[in-house]
Protein backbone atom coordinates (compact mmCIF):
# COMPACT_ATOMS: atom_id res chain seq x y z
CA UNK A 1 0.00 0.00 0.00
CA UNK A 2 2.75 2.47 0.72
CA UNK A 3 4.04 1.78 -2.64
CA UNK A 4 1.04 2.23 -4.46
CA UNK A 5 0.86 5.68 -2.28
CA UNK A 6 4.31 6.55 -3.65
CA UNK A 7 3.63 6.21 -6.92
CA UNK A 8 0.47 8.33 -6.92
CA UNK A 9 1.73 11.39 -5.71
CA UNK A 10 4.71 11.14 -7.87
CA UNK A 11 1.97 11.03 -10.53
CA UNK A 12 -0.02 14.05 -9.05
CA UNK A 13 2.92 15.67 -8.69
CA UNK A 14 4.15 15.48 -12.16
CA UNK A 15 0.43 15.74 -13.44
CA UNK A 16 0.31 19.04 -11.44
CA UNK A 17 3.74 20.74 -12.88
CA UNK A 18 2.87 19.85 -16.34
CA UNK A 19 -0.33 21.13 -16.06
CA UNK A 20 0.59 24.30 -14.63
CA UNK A 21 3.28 25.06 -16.80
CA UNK A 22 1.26 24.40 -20.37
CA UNK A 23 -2.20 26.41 -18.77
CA UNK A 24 0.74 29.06 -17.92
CA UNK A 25 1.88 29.48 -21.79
CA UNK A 26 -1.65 29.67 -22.80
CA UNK A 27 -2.14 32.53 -19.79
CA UNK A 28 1.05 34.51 -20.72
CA UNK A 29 0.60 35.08 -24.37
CA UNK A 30 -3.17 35.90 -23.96
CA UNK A 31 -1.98 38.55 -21.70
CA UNK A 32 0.43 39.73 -23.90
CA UNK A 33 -1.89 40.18 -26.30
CA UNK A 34 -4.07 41.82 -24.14
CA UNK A 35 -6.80 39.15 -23.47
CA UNK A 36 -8.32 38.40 -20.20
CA UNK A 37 -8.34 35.15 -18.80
CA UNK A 38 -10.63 34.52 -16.61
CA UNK A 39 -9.87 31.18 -14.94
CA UNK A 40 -6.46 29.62 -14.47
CA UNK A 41 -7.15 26.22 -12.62
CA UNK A 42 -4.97 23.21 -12.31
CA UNK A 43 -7.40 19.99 -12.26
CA UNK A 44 -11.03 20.63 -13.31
CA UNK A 45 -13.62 22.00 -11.00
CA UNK A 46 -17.01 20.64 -11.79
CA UNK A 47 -19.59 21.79 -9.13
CA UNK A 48 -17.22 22.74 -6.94
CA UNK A 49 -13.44 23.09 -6.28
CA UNK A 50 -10.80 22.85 -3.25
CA UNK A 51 -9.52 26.20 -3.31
CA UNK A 52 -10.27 29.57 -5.24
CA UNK A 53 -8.39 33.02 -5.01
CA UNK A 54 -9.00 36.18 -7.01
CA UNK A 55 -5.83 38.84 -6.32
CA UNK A 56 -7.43 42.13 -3.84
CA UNK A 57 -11.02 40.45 -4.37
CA UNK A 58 -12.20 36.83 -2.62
CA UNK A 59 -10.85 33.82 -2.31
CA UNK A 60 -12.62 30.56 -1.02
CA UNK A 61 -12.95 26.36 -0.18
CA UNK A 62 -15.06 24.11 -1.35
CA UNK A 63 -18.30 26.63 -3.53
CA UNK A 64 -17.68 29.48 -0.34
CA UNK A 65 -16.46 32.72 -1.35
CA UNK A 66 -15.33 35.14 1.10
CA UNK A 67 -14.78 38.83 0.09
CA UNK A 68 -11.21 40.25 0.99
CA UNK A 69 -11.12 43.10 3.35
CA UNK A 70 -11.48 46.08 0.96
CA UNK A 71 -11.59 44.73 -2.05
CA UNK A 72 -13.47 46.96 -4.68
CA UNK A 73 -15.40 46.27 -7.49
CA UNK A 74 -14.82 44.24 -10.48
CA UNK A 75 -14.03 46.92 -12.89
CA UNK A 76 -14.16 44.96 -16.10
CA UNK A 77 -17.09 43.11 -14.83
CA UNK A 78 -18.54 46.65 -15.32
CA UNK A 79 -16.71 47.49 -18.24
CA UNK A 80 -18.14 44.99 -19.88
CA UNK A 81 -21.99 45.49 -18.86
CA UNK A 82 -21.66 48.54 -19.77
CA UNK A 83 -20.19 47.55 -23.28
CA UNK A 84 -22.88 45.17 -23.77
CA UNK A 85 -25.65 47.74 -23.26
CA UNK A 86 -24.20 50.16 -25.92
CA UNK A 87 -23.95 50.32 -29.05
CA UNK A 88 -21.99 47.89 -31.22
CA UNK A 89 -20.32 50.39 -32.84
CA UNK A 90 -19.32 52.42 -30.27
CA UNK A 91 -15.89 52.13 -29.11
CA UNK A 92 -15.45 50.24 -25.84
CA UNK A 93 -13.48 52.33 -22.79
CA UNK A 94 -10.97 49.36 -22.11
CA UNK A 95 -8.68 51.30 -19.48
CA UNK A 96 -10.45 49.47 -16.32
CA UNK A 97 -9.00 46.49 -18.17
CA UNK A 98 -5.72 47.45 -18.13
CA UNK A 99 -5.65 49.37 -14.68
CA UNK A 100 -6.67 45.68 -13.30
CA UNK A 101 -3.46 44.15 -13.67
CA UNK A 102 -1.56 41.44 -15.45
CA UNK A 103 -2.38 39.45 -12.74
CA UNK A 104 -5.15 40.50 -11.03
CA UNK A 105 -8.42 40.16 -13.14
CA UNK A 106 -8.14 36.17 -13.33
CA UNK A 107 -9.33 33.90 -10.60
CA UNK A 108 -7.07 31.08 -9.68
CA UNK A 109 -7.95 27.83 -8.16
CA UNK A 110 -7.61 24.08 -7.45
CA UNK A 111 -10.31 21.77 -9.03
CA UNK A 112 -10.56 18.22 -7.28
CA UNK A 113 -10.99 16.25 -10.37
CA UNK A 114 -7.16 15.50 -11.60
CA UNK A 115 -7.55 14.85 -15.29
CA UNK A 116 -6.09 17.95 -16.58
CA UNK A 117 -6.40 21.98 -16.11
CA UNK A 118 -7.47 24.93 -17.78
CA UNK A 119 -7.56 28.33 -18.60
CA UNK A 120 -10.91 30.46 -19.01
CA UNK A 121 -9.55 32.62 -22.18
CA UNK A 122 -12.15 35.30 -22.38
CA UNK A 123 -14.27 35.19 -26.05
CA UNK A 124 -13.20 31.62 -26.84
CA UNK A 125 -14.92 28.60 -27.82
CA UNK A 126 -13.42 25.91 -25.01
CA UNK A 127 -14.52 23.44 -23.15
CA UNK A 128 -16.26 25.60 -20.79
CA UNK A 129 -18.92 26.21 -24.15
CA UNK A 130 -19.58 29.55 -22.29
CA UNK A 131 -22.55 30.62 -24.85
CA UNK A 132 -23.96 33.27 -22.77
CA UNK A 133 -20.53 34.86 -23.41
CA UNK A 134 -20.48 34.06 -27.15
CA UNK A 135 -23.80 35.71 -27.47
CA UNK A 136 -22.86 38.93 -26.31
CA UNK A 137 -21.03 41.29 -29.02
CA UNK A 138 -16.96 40.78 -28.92
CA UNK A 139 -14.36 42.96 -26.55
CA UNK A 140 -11.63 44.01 -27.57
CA UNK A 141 -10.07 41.73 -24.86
CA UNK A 142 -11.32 38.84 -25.91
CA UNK A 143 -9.80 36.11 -27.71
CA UNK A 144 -12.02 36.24 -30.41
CA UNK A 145 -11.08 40.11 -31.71
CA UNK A 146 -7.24 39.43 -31.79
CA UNK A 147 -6.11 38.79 -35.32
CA UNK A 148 -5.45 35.35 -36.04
CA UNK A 149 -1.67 35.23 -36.04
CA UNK A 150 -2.77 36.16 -31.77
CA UNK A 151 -5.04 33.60 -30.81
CA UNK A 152 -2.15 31.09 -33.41
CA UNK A 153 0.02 31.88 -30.91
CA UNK A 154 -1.84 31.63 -27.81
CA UNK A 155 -3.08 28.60 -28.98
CA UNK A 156 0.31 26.87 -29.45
CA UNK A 157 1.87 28.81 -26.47
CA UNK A 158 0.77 25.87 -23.84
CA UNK A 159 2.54 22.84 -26.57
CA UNK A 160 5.60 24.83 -26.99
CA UNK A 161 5.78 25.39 -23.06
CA UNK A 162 5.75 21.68 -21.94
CA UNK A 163 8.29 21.19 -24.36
CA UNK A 164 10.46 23.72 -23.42
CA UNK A 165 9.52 22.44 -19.68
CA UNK A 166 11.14 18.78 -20.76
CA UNK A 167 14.44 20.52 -22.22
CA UNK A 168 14.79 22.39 -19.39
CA UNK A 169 14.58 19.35 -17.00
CA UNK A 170 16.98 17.15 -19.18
CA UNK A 171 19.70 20.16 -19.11
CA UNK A 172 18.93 20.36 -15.27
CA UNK A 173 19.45 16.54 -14.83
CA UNK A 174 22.78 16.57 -17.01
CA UNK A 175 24.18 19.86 -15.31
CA UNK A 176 23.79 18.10 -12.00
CA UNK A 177 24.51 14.69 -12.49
CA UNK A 178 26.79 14.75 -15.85
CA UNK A 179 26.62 11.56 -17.35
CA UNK A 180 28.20 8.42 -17.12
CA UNK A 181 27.86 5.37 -18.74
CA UNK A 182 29.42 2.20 -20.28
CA UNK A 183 29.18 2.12 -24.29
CA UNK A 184 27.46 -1.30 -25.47
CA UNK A 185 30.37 -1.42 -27.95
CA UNK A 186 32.95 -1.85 -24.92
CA UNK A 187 30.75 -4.68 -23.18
CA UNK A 188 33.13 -7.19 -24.54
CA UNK A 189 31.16 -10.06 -22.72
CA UNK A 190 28.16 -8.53 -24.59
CA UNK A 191 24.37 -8.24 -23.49
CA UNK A 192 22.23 -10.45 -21.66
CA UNK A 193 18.41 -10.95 -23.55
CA UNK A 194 15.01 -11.20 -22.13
CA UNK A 195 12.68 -14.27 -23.23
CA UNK A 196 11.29 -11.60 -26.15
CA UNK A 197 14.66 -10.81 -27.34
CA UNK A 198 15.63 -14.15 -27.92
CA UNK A 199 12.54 -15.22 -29.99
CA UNK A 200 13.47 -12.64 -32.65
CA UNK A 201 16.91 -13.67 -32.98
CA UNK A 202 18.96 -12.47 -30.05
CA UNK A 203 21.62 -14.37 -28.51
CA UNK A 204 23.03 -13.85 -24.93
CA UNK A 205 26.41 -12.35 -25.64
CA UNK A 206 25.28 -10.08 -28.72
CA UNK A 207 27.16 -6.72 -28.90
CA UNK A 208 24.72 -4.30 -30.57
CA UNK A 209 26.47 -2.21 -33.31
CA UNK A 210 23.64 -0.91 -35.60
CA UNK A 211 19.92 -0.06 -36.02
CA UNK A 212 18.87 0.46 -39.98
CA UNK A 213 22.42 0.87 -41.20
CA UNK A 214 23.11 3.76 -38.40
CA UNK A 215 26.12 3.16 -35.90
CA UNK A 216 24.41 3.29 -32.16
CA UNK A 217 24.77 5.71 -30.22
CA UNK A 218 27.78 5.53 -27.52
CA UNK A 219 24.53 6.26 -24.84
CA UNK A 220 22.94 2.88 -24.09
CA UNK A 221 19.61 5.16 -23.48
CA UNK A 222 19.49 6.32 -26.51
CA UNK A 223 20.92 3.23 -28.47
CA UNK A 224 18.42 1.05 -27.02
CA UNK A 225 15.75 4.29 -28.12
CA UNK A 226 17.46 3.41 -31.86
CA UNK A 227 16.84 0.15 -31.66
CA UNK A 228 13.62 0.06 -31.26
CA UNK A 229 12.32 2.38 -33.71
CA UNK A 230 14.49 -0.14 -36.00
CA UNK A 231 13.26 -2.61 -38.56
CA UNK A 232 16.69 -4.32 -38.67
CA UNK A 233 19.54 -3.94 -35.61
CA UNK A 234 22.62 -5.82 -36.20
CA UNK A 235 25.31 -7.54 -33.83
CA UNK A 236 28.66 -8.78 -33.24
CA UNK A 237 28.67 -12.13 -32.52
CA UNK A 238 32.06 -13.47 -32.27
CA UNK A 239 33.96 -11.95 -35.20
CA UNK A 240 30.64 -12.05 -37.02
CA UNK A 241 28.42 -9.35 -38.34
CA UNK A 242 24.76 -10.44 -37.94
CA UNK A 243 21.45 -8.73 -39.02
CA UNK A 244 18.42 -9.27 -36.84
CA UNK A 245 14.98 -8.35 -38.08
CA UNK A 246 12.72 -6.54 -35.68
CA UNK A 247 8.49 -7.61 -36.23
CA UNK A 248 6.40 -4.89 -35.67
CA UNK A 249 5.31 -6.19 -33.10
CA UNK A 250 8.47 -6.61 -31.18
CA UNK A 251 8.03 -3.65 -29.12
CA UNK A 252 4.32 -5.12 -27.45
CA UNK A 253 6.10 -7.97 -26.37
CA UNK A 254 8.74 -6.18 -24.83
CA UNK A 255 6.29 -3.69 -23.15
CA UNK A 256 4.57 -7.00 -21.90
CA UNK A 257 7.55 -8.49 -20.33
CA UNK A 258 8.38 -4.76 -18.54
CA UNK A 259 5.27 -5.06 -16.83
CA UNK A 260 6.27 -8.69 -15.37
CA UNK A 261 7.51 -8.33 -12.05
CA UNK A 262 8.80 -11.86 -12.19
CA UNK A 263 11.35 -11.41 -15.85
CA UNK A 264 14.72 -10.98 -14.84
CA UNK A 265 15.71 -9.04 -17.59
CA UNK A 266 13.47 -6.56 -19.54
CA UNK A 267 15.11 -6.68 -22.93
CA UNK A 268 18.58 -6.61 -22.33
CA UNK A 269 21.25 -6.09 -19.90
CA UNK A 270 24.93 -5.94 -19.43
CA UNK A 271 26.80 -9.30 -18.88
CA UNK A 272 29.55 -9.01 -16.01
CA UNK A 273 31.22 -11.05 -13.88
CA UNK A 274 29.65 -12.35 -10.45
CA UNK A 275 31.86 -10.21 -8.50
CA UNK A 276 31.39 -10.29 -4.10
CA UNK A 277 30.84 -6.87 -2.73
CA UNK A 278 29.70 -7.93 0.76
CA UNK A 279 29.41 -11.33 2.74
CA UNK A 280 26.76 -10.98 5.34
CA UNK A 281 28.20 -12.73 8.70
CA UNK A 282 26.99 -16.00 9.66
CA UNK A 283 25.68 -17.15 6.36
CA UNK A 284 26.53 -20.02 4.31
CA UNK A 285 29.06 -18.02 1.83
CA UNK A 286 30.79 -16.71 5.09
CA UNK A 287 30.51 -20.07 6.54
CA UNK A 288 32.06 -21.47 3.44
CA UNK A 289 34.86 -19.09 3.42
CA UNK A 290 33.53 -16.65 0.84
CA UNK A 291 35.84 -13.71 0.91
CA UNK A 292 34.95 -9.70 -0.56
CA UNK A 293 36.16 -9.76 -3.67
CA UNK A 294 36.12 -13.03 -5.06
CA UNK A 295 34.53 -13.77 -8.68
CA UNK A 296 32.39 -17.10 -8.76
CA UNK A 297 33.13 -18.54 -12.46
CA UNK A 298 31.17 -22.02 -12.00
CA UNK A 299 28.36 -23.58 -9.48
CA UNK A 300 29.12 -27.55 -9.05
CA UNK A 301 30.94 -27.38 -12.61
CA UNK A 302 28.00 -25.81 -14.36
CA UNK A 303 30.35 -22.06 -15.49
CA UNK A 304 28.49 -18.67 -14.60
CA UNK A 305 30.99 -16.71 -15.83
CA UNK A 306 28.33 -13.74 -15.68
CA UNK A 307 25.80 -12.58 -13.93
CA UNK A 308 22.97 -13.71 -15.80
CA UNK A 309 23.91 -17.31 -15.96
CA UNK A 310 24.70 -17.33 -12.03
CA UNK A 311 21.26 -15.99 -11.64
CA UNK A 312 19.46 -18.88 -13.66
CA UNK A 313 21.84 -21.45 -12.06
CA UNK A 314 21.48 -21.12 -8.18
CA UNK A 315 18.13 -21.63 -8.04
CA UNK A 316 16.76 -25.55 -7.59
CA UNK A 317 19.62 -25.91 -5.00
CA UNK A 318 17.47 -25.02 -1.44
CA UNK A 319 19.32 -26.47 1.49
CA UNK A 320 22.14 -28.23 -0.81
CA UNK A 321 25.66 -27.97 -0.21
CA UNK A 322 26.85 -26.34 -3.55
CA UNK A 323 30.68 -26.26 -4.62
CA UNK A 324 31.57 -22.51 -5.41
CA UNK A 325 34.08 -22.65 -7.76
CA UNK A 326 36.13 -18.79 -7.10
CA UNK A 327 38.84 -16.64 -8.36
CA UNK A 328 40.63 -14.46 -5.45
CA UNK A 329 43.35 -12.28 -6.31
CA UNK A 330 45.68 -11.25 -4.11
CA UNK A 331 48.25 -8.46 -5.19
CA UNK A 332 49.30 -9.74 -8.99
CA UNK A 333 48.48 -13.31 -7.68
CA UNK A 334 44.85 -15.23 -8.66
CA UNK A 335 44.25 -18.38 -7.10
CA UNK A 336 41.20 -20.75 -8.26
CA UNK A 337 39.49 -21.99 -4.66
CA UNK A 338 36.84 -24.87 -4.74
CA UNK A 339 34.63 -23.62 -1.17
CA UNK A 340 31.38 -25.74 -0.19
CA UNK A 341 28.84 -23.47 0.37
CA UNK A 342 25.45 -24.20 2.49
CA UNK A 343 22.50 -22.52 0.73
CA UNK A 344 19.39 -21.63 2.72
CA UNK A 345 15.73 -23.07 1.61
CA UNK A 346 15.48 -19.93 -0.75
CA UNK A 347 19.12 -20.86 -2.36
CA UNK A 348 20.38 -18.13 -0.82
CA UNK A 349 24.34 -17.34 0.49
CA UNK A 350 24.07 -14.63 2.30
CA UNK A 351 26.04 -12.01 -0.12
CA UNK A 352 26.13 -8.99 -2.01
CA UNK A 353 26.89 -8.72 -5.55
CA UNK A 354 28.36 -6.13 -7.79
CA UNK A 355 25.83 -4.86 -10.09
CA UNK A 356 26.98 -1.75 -12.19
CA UNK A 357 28.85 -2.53 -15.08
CA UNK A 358 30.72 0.32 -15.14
CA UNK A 359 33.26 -1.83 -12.60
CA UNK A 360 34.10 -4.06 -15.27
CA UNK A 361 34.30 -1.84 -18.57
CA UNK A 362 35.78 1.13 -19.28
CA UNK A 363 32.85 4.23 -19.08
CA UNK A 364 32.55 6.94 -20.56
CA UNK A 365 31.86 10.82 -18.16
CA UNK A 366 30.77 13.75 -19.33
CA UNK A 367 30.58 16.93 -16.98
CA UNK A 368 28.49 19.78 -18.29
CA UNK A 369 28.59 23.66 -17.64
CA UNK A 370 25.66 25.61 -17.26
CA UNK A 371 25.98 26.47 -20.55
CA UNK A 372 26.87 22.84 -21.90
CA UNK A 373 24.14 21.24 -20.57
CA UNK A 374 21.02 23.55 -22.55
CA UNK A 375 22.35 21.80 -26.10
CA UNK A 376 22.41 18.73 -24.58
CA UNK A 377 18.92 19.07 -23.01
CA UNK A 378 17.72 20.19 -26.48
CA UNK A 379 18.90 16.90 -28.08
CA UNK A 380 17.64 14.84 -25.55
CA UNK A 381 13.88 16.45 -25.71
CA UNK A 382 13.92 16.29 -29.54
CA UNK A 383 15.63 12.69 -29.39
CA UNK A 384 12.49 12.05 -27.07
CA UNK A 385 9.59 13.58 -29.32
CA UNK A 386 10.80 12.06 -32.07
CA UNK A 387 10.90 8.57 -30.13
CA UNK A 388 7.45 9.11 -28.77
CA UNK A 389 5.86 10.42 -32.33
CA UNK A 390 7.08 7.51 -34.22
CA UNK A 391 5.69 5.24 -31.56
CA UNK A 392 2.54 6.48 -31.96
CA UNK A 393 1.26 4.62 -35.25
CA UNK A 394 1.89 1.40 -33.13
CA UNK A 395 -1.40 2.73 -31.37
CA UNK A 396 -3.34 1.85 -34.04
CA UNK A 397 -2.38 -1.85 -34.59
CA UNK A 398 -4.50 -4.28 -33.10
CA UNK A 399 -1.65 -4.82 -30.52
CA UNK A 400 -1.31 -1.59 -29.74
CA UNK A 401 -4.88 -0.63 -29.20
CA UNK A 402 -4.67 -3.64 -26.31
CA UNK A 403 -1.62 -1.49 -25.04
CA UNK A 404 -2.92 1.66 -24.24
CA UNK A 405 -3.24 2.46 -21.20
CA UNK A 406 -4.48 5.69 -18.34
CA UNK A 407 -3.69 6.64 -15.45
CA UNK A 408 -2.69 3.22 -13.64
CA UNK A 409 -0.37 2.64 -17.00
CA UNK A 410 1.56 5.86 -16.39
CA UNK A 411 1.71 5.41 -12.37
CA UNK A 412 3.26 2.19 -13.24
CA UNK A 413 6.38 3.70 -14.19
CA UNK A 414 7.63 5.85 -10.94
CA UNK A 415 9.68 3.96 -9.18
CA UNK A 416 8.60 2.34 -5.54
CA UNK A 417 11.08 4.74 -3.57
CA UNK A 418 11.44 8.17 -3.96
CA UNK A 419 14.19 9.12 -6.21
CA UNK A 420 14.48 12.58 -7.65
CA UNK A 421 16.69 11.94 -10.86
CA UNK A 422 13.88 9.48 -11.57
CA UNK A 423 10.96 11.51 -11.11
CA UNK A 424 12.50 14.30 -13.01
CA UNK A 425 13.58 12.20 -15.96
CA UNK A 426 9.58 10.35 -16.20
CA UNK A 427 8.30 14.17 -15.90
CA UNK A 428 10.50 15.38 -18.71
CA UNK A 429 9.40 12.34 -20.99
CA UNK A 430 5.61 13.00 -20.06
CA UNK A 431 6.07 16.46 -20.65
CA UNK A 432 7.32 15.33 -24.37
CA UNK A 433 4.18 13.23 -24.25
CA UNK A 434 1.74 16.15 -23.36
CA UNK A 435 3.55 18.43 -25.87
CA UNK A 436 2.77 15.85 -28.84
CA UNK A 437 -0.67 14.48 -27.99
CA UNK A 438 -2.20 18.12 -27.42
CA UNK A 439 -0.65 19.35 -30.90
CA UNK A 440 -2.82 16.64 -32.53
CA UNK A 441 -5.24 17.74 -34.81
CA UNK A 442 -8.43 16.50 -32.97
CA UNK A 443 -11.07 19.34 -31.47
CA UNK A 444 -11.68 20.16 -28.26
CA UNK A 445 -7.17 19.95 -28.05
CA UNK A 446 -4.96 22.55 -28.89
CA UNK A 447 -3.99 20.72 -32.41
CA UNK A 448 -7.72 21.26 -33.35
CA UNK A 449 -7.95 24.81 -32.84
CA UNK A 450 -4.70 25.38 -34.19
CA UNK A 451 -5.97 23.33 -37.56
CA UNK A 452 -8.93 25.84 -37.41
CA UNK A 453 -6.39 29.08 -37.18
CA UNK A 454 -4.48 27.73 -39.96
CA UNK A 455 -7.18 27.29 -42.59
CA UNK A 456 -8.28 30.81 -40.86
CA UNK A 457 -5.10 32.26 -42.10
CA UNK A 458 -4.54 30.46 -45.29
CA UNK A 459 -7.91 31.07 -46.56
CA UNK A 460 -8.38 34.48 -44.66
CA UNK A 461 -12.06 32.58 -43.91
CA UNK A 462 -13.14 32.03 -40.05
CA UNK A 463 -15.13 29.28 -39.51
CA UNK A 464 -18.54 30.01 -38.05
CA UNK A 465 -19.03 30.22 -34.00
CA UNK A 466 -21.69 27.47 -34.91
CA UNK A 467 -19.13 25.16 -36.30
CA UNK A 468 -16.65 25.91 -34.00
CA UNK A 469 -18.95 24.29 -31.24
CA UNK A 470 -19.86 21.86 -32.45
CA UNK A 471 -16.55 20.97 -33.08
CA UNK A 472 -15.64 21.23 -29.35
CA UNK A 473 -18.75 19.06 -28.76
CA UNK A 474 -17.01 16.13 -31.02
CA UNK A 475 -13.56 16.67 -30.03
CA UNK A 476 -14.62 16.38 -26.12
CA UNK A 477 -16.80 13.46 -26.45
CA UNK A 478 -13.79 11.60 -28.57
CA UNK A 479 -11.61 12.70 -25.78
CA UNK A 480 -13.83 11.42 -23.34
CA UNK A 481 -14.33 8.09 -24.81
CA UNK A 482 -10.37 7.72 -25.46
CA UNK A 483 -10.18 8.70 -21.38
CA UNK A 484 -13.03 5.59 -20.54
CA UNK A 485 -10.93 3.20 -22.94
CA UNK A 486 -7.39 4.03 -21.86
CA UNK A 487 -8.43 3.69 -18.12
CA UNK A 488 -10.70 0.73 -19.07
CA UNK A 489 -7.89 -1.55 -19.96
CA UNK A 490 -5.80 -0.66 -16.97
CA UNK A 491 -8.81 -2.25 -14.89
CA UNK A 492 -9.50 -4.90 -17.81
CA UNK A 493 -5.05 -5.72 -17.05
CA UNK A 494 -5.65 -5.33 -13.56
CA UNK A 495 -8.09 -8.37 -13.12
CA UNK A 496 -6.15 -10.66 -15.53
């Protein structure tokens, strides 16, 4: 339970930033421009909402409003009744507008339904389908009077924020951490495969060199991202060259197998020696005369001369008396030692074991400067859109419509403990996510009304208010339905 607890407020969390900072590039070009916003809320707020502020005027919990101490008026409130009983024609007095602030004529607030967030952008068709507004003759400050190069902008503002959001984070992450890794192409024991690897032609001990003709990257991160847009990756194997074809729907069964708690390896993995880093007192390795430091190359004559084979040999042995065969060095000395070794009814020893490859093959570190790490957060956000666009026409294979998944899906991938690196690199990559999936061209998300503002411009046409809503009707209905499905199969997963 306190994992599951974890996770979802590492979800809210992230859920929370990203929402903020896209409404927030919606809000600050509408201002810009000069139109008034009239709700900023992170999470939606039907019936009700948790918290509610206006600046100098209320704020409130739960529906209640309370007044602030002095507050005056709502000047464009009047601004605007009084604009609405005049003439058409007549020019509109905006200057209570602009006395009211950048800031200060929006309310802000916290809904309680987290699914998303919004912002009320005065004189535009949304999914608050405010008609009573729509009815009334335009404002100047309203989205709907800007010219449409304006409301373009506004309209792509929130896209281009969360994307700028995930560069940001990746040049944070690299300008604290650096980076350091081991290149697959100095693994000279090669990579260990997962069950799904092996079916397409993988063999434990494979160096990857290739993906479509195009050397890997030095990055295993973004290698592995190359192979798996690939069609065809090829391998060293031995002094040979061989080509492995990928089926399309490699990736699913790879997905599967990262969502099985009980696969050892989810894809592939570096093969290194079965190196001692601790030997926990009392136990049958200390018993035996296991020593820090020693490298077990065979279990009763069967060779694990890496990790992955040790791990598929031990178990089956539960309270037998296993021979260890062991290399200790000592100075420029190695000696072989044959130790009997008492295992417990889990085939356990009782040691550690080094697991980070980097203390077998030579890494490569890279330390960036402020200024170092922005290009390098710009490649890594573009590496990560492109990664997650191509991706997407998986969706619509029959394997990849029993893929999707909501909520519980995207939980799924914080990690149990807290870990700060890791939340920050899952927010960037959702950030990518939210960047592409709003730009698509479907009403009711930002792609749709920026489809409508590019016809609007190329044929200097704007479609009718009419048309407009009921494309907002469509788009939020297909939206809605996506929402039920996506969720749906985490529960349909859930129960299987």
């Amino acid at each position: 339970m306190d994992t599951f607890f974890i996770k979802a407020f590492q979800l809210i969390l992230a859920f929370a930033i990203l929402v903020i900072i896209h409404e927030f590039g919606h809000f600050l070009f509408a201002r810009i421009f000069g139109v008034k916003v009239e709700k900023f809320y992170i999470f939606f707020d039907p019936w009700t909402e948790f918290f509610k502020w206006k600046p100098r005027k209320y704020f409130g919990f739960f529906g209640k409003t309370r007044k602030l101490k002095g507050a005056e008026e709502d000047s464009s409130s009047k601004n605007e009744s009084n604009a609405s009983s005049s003439d058409s024609d007549t020019p509109v007095n905006t200057d209570s507008v602009k006395k009211s602030g950048f800031w200060n004529d929006t309310e802000y607030g916290i809904g309680w339904l987290p699914l998303g967030g919004y912002c009320k952008i005065a004189g535009m068709i949304d999914e608050s389908m405010d008609k009573e507004q729509m009815a009334q003759p335009p404002k100047p400050w309203e989205f709907r009077s800007k010219p449409a190069w304006q409301r373009l902008l506004i309209m792509i503002a929130g896209v281009l924020f969360n994307f700028l959001l995930a560069i940001l984070i990746y040049a944070g992450i690299v300008y604290a951490t650096g980076e350091k890794y081991v290149p697959l192409y100095e693994a000279h024991d090669g990579m260990a495969y997962s069950e799904a690897a092996h079916k397409v032609g993988f063999q434990d001990g494979d160096i990857p060199i290739m993906a479509d003709g195009h050397q890997l990257q030095p990055n295993p991160a973004d290698a592995r991202l190359q192979m798996l847009q690939a069609s065809e990756v090829s391998v060293l194997r031995g002094n040979d060259t061989v080509n492995i074809s990928l089926p399309s729907d490699f990736i699913f069964a790879l997905d599967k197998e990262a969502k099985d708690d009980s696969a050892p390896i989810k894809f592939m993995t570096y093969r290194i020696p079965v190196r001692i880093t601790q030997v926990v007192t009392g136990e049958g390795a200390d018993k035996g005369g296991i020593k820090t430091g020693d490298q077990i190359i065979a279990i009763d004559s069967i060779a694990t001369p890496t990790l992955d084979t040790f791990f598929t040999t031990l178990p089956g042995h539960d309270n037998q008396t296993v021979t260890l065969t062991v290399l200790r060095t000592a100075g420029e000395r190695t000696d072989t030692l044959h130790l009997p070794v008492q295992l417990s009814d889990a085939s356990k020893m009782g040691v550690g074991l080094e697991v980070n490859p980097a203390a077998f093959y030579k890494t490569i570190e890279k330390k960036y400067g402020l200024f170092e790490s922005i290009p390098r957060g710009i490649e890594l956000g573009t590496d990560r859109l492109v990664s997650y666009a191509s991706s997407m026409k998986l969706v619509f294979t029959k394997e990849g419509a029993k893929s999707v998944g909501g909520f519980g899906s995207i939980g799924s991938i914080f990690p149990e403990s807290w870990d700060w690196i890791a939340f920050w690199n899952i927010a960037a990559f959702l950030s990518v996510a939210l960047a592409f999936m709003n730009i698509l061209p479907i009403p009711a998300l930002d792609g749709g009304h920026v489809l409508f503002l590019l016809y609007e411009v190329i044929t200097r046409r704007k479609p009718s208010e009419k048309f407009l809503e009921w494309a907002q009707y469509i788009g939020m209905s297909i939206l809605l339905l996506l929402l039920l499905y996506a969720n749906g199969m985490d529960i349909v997963r859930l129960f299987k």
